[in-house]
N, C-alpha and C. Protein backbone atom coordinates (compact mmCIF):
# COMPACT_ATOMS: atom_id res chain seq x y z
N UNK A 1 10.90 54.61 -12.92
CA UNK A 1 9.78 53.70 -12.79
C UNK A 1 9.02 54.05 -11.52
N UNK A 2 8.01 54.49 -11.61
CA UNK A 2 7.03 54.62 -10.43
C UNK A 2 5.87 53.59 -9.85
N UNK A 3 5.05 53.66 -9.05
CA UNK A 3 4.89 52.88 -8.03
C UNK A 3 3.94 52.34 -9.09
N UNK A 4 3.53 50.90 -8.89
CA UNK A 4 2.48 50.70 -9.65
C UNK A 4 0.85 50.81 -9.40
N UNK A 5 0.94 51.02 -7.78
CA UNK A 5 -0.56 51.17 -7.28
C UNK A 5 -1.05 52.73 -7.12
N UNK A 6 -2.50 52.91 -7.06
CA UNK A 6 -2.38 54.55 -6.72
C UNK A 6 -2.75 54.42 -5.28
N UNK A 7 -2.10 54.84 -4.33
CA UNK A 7 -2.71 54.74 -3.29
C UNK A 7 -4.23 55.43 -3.22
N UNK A 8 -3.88 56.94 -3.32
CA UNK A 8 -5.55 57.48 -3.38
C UNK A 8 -6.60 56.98 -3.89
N UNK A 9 -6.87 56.38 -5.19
CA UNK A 9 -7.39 55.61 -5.58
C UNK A 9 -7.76 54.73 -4.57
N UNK A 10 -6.97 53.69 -4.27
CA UNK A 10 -6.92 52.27 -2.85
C UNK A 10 -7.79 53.04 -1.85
N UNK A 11 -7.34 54.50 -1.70
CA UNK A 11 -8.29 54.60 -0.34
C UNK A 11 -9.67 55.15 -0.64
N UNK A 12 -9.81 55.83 -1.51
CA UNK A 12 -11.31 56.07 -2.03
C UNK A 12 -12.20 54.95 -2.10
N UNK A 13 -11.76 53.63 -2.93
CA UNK A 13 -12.28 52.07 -3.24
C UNK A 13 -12.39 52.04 -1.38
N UNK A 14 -11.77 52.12 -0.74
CA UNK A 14 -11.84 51.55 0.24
C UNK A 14 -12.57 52.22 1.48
N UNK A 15 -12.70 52.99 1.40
CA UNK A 15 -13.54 53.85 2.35
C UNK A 15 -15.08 54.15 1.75
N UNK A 16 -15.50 54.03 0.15
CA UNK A 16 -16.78 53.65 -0.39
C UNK A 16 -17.36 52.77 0.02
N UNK A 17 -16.71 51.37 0.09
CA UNK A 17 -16.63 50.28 0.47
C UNK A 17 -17.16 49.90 1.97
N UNK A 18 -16.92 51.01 2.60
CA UNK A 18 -16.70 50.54 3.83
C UNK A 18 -18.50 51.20 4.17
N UNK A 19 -18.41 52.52 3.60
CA UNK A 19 -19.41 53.12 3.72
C UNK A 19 -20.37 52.68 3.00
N UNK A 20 -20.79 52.00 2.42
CA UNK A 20 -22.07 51.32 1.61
C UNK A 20 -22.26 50.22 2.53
N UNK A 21 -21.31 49.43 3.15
CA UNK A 21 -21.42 48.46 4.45
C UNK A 21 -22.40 49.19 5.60
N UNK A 22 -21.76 50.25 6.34
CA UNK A 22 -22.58 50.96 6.92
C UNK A 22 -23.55 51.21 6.43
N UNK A 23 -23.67 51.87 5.45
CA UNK A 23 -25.32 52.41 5.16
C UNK A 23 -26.20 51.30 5.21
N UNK A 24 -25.97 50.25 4.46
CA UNK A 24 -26.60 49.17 4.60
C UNK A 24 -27.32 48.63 5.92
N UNK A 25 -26.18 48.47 7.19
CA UNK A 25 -26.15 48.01 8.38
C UNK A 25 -27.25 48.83 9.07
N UNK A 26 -27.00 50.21 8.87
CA UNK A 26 -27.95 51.33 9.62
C UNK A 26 -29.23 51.43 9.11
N UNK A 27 -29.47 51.26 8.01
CA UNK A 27 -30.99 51.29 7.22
C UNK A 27 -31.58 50.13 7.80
N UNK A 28 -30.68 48.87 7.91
CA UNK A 28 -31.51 47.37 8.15
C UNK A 28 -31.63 47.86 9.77
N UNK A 29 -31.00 48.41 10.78
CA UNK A 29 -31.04 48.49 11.97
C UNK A 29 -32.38 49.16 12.20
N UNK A 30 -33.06 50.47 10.96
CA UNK A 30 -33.87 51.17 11.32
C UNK A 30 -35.16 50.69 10.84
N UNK A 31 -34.75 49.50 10.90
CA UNK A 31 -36.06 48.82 10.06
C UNK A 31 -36.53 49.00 8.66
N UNK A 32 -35.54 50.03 7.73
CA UNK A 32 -35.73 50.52 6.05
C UNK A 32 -35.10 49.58 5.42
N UNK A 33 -35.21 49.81 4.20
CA UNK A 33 -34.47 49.27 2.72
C UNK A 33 -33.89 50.43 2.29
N UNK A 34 -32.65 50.08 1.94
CA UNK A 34 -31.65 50.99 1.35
C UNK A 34 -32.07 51.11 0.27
N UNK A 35 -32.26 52.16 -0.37
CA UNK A 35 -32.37 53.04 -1.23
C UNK A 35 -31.59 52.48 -2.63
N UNK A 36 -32.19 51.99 -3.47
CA UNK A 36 -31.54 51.53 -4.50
C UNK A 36 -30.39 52.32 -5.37
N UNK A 37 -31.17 53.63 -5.68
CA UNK A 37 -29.57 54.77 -6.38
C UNK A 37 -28.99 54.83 -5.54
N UNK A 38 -28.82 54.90 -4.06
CA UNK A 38 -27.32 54.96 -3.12
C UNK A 38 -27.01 54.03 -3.26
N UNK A 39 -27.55 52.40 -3.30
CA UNK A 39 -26.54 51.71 -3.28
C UNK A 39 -25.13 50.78 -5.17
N UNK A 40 -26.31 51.42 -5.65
CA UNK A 40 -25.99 51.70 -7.02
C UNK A 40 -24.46 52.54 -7.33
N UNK A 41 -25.26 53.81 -6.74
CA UNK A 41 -23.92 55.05 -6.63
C UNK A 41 -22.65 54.69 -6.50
N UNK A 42 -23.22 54.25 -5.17
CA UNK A 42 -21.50 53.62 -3.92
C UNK A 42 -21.22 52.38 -4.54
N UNK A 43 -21.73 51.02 -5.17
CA UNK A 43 -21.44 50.26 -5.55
C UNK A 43 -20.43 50.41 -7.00
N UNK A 44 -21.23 51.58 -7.50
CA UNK A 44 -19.95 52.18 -8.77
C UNK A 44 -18.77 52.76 -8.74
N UNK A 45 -19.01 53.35 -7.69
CA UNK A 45 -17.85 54.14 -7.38
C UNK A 45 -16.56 52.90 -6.42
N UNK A 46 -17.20 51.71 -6.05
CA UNK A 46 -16.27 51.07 -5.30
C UNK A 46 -15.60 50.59 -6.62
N UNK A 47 -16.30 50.10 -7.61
CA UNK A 47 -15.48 49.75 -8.52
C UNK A 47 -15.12 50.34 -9.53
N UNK A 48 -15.41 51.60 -9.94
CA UNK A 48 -14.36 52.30 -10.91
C UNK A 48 -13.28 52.64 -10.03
N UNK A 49 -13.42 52.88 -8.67
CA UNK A 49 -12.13 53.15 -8.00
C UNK A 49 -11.09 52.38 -7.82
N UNK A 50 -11.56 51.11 -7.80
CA UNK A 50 -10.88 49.68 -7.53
C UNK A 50 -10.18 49.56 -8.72
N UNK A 51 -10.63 49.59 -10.14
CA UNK A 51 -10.24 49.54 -10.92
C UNK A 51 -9.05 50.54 -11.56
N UNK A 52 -9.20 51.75 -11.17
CA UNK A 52 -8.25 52.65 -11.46
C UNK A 52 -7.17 52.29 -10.05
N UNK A 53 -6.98 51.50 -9.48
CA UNK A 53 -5.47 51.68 -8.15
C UNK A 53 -5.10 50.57 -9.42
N UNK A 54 -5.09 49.94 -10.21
CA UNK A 54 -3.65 49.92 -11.25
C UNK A 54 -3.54 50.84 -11.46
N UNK A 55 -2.04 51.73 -12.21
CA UNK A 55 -1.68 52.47 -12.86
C UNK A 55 -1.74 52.49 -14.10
N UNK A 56 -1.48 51.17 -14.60
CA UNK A 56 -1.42 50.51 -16.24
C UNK A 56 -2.86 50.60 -16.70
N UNK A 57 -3.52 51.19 -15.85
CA UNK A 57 -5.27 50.33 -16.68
C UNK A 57 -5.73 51.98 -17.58
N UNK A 58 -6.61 51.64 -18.73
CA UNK A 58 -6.71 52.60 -19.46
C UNK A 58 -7.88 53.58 -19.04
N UNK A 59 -8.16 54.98 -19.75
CA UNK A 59 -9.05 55.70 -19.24
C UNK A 59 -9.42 56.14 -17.37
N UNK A 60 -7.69 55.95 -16.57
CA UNK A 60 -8.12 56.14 -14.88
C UNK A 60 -9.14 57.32 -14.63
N UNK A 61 -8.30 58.61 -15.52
CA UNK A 61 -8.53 59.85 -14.93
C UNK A 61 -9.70 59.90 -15.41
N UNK A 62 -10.85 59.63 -15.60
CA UNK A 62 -12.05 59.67 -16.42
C UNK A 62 -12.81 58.69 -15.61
N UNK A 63 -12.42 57.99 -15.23
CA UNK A 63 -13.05 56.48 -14.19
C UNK A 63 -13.17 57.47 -13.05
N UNK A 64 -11.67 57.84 -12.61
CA UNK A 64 -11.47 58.40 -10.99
C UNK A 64 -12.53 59.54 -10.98
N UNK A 65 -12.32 60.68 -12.16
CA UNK A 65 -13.16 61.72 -11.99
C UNK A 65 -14.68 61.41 -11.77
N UNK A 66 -15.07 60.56 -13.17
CA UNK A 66 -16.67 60.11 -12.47
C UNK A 66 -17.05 59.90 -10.99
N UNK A 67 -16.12 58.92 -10.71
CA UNK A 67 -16.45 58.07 -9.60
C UNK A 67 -16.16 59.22 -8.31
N UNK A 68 -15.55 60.17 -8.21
CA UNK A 68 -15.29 61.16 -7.20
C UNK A 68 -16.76 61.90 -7.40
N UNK A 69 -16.57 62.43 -8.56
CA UNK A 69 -17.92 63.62 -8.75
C UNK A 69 -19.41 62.94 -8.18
N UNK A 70 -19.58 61.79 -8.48
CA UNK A 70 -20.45 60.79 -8.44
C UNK A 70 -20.46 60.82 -5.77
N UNK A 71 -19.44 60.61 -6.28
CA UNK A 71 -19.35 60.15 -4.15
C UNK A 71 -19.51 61.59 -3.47
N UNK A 72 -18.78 63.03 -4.51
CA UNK A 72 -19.52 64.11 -3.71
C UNK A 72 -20.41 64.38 -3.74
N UNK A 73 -21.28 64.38 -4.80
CA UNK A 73 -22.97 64.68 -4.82
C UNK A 73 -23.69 63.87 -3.84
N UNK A 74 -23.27 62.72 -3.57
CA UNK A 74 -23.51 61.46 -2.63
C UNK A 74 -23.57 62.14 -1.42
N UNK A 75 -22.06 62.47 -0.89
CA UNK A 75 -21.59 62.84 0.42
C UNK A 75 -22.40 64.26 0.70
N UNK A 76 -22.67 65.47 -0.63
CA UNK A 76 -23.42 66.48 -0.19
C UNK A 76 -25.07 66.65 0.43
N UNK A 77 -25.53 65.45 -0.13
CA UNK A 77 -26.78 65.00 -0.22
C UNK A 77 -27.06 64.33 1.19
N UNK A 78 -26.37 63.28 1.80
CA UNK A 78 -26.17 62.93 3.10
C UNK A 78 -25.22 63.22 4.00
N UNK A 79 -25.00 64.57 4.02
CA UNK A 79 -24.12 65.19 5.06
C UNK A 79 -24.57 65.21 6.34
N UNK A 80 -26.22 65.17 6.56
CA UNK A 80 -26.22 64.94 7.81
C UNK A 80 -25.92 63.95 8.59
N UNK A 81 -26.30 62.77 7.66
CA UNK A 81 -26.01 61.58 8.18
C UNK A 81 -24.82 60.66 8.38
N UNK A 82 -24.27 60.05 7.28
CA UNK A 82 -23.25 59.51 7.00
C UNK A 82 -22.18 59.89 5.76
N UNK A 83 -22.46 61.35 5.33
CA UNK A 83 -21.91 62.15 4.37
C UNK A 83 -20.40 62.32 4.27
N UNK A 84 -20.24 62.68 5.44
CA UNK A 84 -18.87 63.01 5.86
C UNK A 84 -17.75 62.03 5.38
N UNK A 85 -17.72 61.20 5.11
CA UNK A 85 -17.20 60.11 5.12
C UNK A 85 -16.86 59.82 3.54
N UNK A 86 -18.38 59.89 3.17
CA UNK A 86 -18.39 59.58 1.15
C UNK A 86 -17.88 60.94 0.83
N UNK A 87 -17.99 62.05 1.15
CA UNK A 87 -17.48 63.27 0.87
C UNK A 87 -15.87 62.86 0.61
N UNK A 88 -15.55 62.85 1.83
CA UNK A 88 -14.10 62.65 1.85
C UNK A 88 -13.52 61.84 0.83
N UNK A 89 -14.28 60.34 1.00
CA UNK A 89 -13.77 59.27 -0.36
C UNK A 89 -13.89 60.41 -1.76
N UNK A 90 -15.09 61.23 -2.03
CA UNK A 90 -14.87 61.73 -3.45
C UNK A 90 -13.90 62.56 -3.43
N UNK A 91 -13.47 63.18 -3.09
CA UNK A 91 -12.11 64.41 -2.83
C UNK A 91 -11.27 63.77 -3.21
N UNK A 92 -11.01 62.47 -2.10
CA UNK A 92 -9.88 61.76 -2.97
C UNK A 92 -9.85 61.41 -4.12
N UNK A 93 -10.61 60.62 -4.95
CA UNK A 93 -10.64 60.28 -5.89
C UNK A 93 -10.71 61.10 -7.15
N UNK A 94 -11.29 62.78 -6.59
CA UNK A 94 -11.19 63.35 -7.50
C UNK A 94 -9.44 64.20 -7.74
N UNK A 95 -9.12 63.90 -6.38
CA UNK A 95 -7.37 64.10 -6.33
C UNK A 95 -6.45 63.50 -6.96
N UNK A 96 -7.16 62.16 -6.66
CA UNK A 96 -6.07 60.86 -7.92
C UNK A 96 -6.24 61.34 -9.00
N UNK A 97 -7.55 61.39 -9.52
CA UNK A 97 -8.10 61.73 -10.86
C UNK A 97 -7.11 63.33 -11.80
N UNK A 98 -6.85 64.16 -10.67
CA UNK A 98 -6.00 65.17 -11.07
C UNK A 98 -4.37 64.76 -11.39
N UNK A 99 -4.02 63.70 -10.32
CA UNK A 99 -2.71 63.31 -10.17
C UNK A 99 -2.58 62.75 -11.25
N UNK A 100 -3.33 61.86 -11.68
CA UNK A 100 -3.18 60.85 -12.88
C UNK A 100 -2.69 61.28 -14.27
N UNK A 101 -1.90 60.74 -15.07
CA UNK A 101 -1.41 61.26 -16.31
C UNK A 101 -2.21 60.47 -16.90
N UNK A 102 -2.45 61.21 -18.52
CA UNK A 102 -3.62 60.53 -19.03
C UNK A 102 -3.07 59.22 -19.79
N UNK A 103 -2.51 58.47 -20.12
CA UNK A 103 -1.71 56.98 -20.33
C UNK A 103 -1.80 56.06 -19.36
N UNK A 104 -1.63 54.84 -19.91
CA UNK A 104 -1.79 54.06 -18.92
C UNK A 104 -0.20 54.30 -18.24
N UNK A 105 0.13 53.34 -17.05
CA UNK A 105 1.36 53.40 -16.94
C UNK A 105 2.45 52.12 -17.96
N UNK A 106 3.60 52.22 -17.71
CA UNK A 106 4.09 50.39 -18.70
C UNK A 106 4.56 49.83 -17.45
């Protein structure tokens, strides 16, 4: 019997998360409006990621993969800025997404 949470997963959700906070914070600081497809993007990706740290839940590796592929195009696109960061979250998620067996767990 294995663990029931994915961690990688947990930290992808959670470092998206953190980073759509920021972006937010820094756009309102510069006097802009955040950009509706970034916050769209990152808002999807917090929750297909969230959703795949069950193990039991159906279709992960297909959730995780979107949602990774989805945060590196993100992270490549704003590498100068705050990239680094969503980069990293997609790696992971596209790592879970590899780890993952395609079944749910029982």
């Amino acid at each position: 019997m294995g663990r029931r949470w994915d961690l990688l997963a947990a930290i992808a959700a959670v470092t998206a998360a953190v980073m759509l906070t920021v972006y937010v914070v820094i756009m309102r600081g510069q006097g802009d409006t955040p950009l509706w497809w970034v916050l769209a993007a990152l808002g999807l990706s917090v929750v297909l990621c969230g959703y795949a740290v069950d193990r039991r839940r159906a279709h992960r590796r297909g959730l995780l993969g979107f949602a990774g592929g989805l945060l590196v195009i993100l992270g490549v696109l704003s590498l100068l800025s705050i990239g680094c960061p969503i980069l990293i979250a997609g790696v992971t998620a596209l790592i879970a997404a590899a780890t993952a067996n395609g079944r749910p767990a029982a």
